[in-house]
Protein backbone atom coordinates (compact mmCIF):
# COMPACT_ATOMS: atom_id res chain seq x y z
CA UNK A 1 1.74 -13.00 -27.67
CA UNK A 2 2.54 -13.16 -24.27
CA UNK A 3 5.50 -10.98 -24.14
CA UNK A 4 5.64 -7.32 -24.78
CA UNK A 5 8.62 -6.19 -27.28
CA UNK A 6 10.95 -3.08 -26.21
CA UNK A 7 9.16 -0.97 -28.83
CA UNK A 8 5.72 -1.86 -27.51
CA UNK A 9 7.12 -0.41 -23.91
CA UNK A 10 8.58 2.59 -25.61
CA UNK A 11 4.82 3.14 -27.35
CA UNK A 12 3.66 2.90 -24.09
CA UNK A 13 5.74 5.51 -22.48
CA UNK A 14 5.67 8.00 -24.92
CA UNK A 15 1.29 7.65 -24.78
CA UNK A 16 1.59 7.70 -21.18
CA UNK A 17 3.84 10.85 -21.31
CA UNK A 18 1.58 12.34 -23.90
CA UNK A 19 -1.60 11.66 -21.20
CA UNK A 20 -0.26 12.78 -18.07
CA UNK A 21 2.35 15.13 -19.53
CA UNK A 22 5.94 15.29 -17.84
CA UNK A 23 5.31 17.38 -14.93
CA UNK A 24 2.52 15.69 -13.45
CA UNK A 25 3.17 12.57 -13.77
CA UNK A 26 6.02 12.63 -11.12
CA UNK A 27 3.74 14.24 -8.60
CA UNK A 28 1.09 11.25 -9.43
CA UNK A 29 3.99 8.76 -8.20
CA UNK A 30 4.88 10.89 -4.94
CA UNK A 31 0.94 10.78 -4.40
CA UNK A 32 1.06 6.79 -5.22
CA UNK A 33 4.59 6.61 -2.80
CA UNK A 34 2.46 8.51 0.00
CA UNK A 35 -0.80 5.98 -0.01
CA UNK A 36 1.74 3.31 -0.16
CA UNK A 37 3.72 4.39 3.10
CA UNK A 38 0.23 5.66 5.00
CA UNK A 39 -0.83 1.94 4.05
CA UNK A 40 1.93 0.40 5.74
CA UNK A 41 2.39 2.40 8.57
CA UNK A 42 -1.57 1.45 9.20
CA UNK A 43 -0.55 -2.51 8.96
CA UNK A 44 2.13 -1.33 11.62
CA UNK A 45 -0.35 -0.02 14.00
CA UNK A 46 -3.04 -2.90 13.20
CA UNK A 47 -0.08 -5.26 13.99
CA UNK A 48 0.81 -3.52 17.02
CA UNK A 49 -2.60 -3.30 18.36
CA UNK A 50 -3.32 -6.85 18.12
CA UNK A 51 -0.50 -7.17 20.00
CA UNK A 52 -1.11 -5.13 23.17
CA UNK A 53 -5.08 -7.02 22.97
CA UNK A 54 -3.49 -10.36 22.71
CA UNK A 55 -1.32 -9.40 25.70
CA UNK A 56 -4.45 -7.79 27.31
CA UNK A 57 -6.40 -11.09 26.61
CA UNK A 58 -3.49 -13.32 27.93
CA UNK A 59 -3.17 -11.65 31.54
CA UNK A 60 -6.97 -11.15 32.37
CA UNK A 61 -8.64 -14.76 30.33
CA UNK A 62 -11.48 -14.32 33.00
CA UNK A 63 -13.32 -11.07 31.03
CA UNK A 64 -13.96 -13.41 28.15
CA UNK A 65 -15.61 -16.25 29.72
CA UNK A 66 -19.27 -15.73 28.63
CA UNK A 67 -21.50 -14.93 31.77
């Protein structure tokens, strides 16, 4: 029950074909491919951010002693 037989995946397909037709499902992947890459290159700049404020943090440690 846990395991999906090559017919059930070719049922599956063909539905999904049927839904989406051929054309657009292609462009629905590109749009998925897109979000995907916009999504990493936002971890990127998160990453590098945190960075440049660690780096920020670790030459001036006097602005964040509380007053």
């Amino acid at each position: 029950m846990g395991s999906f037989s090559l017919s059930h995946w070719i049922v599956v397909l063909v539905i999904i074909l049927i839904v989406f037709g051929a054309g657009r499902l292609p462009k629905t992947m590109g749009d998925l491919a897109k979000g995907v890459r916009a999504f990493r290159s936002g971890m990127r700049e998160d990453a590098a951010d945190d960075g440049a404020r660690l780096k920020s943090v670790e030459s001036h440690p006097g602005d964040l002693e509380p007053g």
